[in-house]
N, C-alpha and C. Protein backbone atom coordinates (compact mmCIF):
# COMPACT_ATOMS: atom_id res chain seq x y z
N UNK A 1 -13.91 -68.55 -32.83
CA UNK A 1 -13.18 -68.80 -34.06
C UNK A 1 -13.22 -70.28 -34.40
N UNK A 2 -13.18 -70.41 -35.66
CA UNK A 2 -13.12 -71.97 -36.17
C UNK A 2 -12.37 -71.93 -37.41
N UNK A 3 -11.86 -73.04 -37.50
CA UNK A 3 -11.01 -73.47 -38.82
C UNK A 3 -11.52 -73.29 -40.14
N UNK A 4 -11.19 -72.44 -40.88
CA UNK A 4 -11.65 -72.12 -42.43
C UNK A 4 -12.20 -73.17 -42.97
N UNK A 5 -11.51 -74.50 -42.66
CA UNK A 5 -12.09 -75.38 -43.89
C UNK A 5 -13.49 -75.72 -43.50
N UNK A 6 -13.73 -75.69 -41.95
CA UNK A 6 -15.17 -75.69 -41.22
C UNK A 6 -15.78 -75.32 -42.12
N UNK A 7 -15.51 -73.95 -41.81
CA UNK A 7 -16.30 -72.55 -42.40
C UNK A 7 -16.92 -72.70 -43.79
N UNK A 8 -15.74 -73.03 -44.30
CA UNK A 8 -15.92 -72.94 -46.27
C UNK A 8 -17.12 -74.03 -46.13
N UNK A 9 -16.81 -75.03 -45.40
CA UNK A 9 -17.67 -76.68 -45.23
C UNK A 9 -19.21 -75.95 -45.34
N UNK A 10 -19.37 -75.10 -44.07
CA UNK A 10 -20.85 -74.38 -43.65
C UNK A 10 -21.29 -73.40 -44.55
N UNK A 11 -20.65 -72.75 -45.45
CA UNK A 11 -21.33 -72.13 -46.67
C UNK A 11 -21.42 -72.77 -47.68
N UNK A 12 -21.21 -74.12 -47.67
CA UNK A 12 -21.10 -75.25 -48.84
C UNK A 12 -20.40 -74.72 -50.52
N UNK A 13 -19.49 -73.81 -50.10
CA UNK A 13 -18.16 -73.68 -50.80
C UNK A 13 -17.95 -74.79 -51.20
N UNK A 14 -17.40 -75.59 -50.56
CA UNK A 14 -16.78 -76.99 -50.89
C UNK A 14 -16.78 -78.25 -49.43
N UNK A 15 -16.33 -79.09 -49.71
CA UNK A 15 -16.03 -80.26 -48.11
C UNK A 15 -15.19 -79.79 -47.52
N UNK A 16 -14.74 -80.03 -46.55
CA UNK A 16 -13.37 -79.94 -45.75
C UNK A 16 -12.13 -80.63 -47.01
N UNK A 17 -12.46 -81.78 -46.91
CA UNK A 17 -11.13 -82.14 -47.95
C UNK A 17 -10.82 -81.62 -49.04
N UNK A 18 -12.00 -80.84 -49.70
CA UNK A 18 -11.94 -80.10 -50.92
C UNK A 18 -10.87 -78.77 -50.37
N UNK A 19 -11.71 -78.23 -49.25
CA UNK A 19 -11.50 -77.19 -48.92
C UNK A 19 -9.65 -76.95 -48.82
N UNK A 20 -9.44 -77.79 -47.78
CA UNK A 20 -7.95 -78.31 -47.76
C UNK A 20 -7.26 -78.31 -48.74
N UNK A 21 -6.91 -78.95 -49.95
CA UNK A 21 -6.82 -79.24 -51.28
C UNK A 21 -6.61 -77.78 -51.87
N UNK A 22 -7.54 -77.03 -51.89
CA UNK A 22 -7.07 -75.55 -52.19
C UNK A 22 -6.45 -74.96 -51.50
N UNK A 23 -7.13 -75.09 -50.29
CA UNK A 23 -5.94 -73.87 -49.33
C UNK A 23 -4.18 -74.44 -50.19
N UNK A 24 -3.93 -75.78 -50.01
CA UNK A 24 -2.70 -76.20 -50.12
C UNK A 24 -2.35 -75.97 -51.60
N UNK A 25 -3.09 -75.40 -52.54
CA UNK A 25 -3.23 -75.35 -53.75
C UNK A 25 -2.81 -73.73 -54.03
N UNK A 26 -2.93 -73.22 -52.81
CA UNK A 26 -2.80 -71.27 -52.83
C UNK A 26 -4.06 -70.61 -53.34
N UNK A 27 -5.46 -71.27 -53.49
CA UNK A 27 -6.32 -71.03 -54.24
C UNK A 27 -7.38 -70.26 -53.21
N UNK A 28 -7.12 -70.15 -51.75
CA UNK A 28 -8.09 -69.42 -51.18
C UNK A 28 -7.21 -68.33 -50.03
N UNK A 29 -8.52 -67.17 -50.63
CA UNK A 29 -7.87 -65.79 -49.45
C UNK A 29 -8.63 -65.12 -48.51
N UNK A 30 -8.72 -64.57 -47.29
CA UNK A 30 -9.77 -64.80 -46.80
C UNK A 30 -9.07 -62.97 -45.99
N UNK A 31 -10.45 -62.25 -45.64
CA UNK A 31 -9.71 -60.83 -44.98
C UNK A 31 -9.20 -60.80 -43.52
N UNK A 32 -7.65 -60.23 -43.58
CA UNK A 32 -7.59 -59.95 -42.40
C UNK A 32 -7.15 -58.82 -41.73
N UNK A 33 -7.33 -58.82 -40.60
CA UNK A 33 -6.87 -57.03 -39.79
C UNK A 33 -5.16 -57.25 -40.09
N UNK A 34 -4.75 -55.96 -40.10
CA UNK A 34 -3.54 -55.62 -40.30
C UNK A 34 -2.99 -55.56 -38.25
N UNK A 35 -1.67 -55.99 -37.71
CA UNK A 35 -1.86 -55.47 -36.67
C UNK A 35 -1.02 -53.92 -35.89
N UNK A 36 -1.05 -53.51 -36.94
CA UNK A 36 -0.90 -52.10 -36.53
C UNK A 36 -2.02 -51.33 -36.37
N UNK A 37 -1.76 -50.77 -34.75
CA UNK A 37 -2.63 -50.55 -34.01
C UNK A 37 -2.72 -48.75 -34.47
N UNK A 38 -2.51 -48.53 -35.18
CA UNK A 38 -2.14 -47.13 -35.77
C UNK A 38 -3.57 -47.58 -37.19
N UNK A 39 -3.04 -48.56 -38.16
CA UNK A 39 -4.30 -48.92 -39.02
C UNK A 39 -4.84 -50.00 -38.77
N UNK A 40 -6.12 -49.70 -38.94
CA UNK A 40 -6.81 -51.05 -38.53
C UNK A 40 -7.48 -51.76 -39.59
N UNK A 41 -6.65 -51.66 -41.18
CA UNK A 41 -7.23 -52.07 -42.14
C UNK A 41 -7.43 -53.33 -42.51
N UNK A 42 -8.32 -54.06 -43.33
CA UNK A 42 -8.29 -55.13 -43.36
C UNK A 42 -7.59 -55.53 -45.10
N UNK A 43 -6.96 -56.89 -45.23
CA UNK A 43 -6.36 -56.72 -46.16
C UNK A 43 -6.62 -58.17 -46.36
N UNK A 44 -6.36 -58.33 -47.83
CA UNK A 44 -7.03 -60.03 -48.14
C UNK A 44 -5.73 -60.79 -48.35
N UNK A 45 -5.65 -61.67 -47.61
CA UNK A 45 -4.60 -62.61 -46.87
C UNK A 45 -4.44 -64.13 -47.85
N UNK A 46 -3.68 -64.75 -48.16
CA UNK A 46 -3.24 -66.09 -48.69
C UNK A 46 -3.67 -66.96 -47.51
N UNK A 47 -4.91 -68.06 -47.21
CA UNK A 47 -5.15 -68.86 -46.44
C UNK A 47 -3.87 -69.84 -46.08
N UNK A 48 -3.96 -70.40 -44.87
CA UNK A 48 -2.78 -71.50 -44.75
C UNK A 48 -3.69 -72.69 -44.31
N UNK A 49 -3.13 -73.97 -43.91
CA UNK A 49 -3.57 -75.38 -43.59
C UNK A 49 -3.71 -74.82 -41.60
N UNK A 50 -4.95 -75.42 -41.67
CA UNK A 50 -4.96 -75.51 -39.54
C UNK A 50 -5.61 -73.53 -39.46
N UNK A 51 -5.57 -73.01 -40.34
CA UNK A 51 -6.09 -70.91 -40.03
C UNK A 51 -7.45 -71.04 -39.77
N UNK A 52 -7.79 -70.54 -38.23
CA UNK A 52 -9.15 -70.11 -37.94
C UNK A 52 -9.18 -68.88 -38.14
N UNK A 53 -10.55 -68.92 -38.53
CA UNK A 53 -11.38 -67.65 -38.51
C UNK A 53 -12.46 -67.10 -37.74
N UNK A 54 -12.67 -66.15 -37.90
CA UNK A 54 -13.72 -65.91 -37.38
C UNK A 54 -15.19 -66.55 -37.81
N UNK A 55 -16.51 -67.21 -36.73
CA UNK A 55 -17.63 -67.77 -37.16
C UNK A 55 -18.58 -67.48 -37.95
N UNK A 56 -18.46 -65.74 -38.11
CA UNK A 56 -19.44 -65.59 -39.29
C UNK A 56 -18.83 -64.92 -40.36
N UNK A 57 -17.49 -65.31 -40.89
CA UNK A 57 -16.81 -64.85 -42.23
C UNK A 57 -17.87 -65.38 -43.18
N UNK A 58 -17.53 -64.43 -43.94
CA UNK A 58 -18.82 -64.83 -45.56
C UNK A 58 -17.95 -64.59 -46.51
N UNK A 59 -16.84 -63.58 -46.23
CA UNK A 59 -16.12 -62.93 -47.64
C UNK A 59 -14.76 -63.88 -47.44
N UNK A 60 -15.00 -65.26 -48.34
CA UNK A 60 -14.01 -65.94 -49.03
C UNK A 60 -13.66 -66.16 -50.19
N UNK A 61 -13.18 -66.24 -50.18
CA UNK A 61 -12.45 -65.98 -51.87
C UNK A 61 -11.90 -67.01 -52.47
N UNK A 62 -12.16 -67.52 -53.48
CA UNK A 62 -11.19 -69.20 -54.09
C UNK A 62 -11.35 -68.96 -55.75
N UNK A 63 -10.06 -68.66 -56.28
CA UNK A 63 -9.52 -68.40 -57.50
C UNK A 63 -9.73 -69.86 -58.20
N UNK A 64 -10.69 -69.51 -59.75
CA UNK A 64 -10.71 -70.66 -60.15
C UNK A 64 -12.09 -71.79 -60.30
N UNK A 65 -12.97 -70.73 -58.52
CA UNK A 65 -14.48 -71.85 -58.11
C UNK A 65 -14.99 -71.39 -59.45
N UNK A 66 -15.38 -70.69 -60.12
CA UNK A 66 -16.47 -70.61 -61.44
C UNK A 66 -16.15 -71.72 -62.10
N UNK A 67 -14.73 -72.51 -62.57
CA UNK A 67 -14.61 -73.41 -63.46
C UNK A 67 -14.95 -74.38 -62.46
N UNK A 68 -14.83 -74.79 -61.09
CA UNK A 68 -14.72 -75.78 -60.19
C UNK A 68 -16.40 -75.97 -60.42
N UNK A 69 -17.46 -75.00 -59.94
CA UNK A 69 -18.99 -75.34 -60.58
C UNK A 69 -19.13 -75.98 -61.47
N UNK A 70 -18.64 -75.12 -62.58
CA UNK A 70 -19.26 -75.69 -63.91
C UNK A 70 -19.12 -77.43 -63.94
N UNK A 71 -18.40 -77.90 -63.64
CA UNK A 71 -17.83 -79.15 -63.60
C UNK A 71 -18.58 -79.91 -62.97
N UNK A 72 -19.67 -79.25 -62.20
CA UNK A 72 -20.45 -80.29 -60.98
C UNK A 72 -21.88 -80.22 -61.55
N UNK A 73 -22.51 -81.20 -61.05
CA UNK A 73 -24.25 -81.11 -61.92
C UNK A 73 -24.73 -82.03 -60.56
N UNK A 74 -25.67 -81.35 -60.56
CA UNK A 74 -26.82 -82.26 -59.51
C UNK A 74 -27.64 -83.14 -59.75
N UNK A 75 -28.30 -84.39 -59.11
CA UNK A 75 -29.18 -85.10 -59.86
C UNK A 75 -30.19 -84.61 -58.81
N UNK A 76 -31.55 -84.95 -59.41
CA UNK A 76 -32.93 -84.90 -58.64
C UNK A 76 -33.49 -86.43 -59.56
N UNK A 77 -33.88 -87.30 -58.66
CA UNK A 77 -34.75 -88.68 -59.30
C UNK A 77 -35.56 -88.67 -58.56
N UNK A 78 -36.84 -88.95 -59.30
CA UNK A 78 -38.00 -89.97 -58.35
C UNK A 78 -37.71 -90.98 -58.95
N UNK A 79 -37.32 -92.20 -57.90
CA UNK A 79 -37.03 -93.08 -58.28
C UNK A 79 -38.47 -94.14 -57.97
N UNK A 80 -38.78 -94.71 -58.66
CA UNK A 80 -40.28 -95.35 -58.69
C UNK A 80 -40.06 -96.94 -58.12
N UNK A 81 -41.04 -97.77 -57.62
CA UNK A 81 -41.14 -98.61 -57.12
C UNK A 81 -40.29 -99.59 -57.73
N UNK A 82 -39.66 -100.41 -57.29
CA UNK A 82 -38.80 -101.43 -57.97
C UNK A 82 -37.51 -101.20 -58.36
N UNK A 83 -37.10 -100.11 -58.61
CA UNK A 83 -35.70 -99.95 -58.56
C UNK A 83 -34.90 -99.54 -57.05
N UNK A 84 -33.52 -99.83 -57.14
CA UNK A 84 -32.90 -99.74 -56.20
C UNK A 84 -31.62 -98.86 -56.44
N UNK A 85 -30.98 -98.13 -55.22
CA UNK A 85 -29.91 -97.19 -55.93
C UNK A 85 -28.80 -97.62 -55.32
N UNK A 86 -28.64 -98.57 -54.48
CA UNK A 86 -27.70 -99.60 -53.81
C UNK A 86 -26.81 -100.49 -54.60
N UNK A 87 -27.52 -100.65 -55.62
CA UNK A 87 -26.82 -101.85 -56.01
C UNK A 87 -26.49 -101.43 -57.48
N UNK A 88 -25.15 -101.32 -57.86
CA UNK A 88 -24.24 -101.22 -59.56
C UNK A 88 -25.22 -102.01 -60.44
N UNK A 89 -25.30 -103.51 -60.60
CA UNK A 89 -25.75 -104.09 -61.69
C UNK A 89 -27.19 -105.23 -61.32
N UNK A 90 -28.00 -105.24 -62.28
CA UNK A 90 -29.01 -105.95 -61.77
C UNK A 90 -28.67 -107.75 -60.69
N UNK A 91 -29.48 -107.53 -59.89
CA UNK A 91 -29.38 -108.45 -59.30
C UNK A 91 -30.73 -108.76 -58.58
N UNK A 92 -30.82 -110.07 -58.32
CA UNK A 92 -32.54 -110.00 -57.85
C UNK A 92 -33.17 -109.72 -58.59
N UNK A 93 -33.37 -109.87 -60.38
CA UNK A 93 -34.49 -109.09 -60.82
C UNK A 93 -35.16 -107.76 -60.54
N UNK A 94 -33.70 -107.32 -59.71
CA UNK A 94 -34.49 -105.15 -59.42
C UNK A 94 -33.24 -104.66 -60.16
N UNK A 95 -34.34 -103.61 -60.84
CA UNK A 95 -33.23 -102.90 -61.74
C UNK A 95 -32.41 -101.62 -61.28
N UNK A 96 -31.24 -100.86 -61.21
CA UNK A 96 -30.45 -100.11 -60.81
C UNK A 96 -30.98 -98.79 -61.11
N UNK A 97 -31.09 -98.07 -59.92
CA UNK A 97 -31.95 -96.75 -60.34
C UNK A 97 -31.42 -95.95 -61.36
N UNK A 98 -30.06 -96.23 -61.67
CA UNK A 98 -29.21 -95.49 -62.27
C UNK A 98 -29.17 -95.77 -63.71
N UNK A 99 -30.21 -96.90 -64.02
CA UNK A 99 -30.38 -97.00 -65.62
C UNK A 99 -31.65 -96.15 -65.74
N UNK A 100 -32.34 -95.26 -64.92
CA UNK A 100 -33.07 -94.22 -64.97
C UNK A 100 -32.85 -92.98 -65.74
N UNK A 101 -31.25 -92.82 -65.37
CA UNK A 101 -30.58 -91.63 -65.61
C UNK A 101 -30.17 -91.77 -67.35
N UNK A 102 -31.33 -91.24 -68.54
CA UNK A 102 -30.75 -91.24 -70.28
C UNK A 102 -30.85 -90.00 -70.08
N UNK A 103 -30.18 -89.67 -71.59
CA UNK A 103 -30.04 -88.58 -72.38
C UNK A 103 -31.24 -88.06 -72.90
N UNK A 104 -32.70 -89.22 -72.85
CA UNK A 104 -33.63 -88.79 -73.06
C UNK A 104 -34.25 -88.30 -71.97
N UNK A 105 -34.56 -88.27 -70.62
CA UNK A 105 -35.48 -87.30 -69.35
C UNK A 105 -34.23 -87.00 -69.14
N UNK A 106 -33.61 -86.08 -69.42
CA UNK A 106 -32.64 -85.07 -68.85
C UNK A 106 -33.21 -83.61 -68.80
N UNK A 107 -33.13 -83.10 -67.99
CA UNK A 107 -33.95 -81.99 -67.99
C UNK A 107 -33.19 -80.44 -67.69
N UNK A 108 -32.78 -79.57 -68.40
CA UNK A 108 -32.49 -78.47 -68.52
C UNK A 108 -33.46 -76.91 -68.30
């Protein structure tokens, strides 16, 4: 068993701190056995802060992730000789990889 926010971490759900943040938010539910030994059903549970799980849970649940995506965008750059992605504003005569990034090579 390992700690959910691990878990969520290893299906790249979200970070640990993200992960955290919701649990404490009421935003994630995750299945668990009932312990009556009469049913052995499983039933989808309100996560808490510090709850392990089991290592190969897949079925998590977080109310809300569709808007939490939309919100995120990935970059991909080839960034070409002479620029640098270290440094905010020109310095040294090398320019900031990040004046790479217009509205014109944006790519959809």
């Amino acid at each position: 068993q390992i700690r959910l926010t691990k878990r969520m971490s290893e299906l790249d759900i979200a970070s640990r701190r993200e992960a955290e943040r919701w649990i404490q938010q009421g935003r994630v539910f995750v299945p668990t056995t009932t312990n009556n030994k009469e049913d052995d059903n499983l039933i989808i549970t309100a996560a808490t802060i510090g709850m392990k799980v089991d290592a190969n849970l897949t079925d998590i649940r977080v109310l809300g992730l569709e808007e939490d995506e939309a919100e995120r965008s990935g970059i991909v750059l080839h960034k070409p000789l002479g620029f640098v992605s270290s440094q905010p504003e020109y310095q040294d005569n090398v320019v900031p990889a990040v004046r790479l990034l217009t509205k014109q090579n944006e790519w959809k």
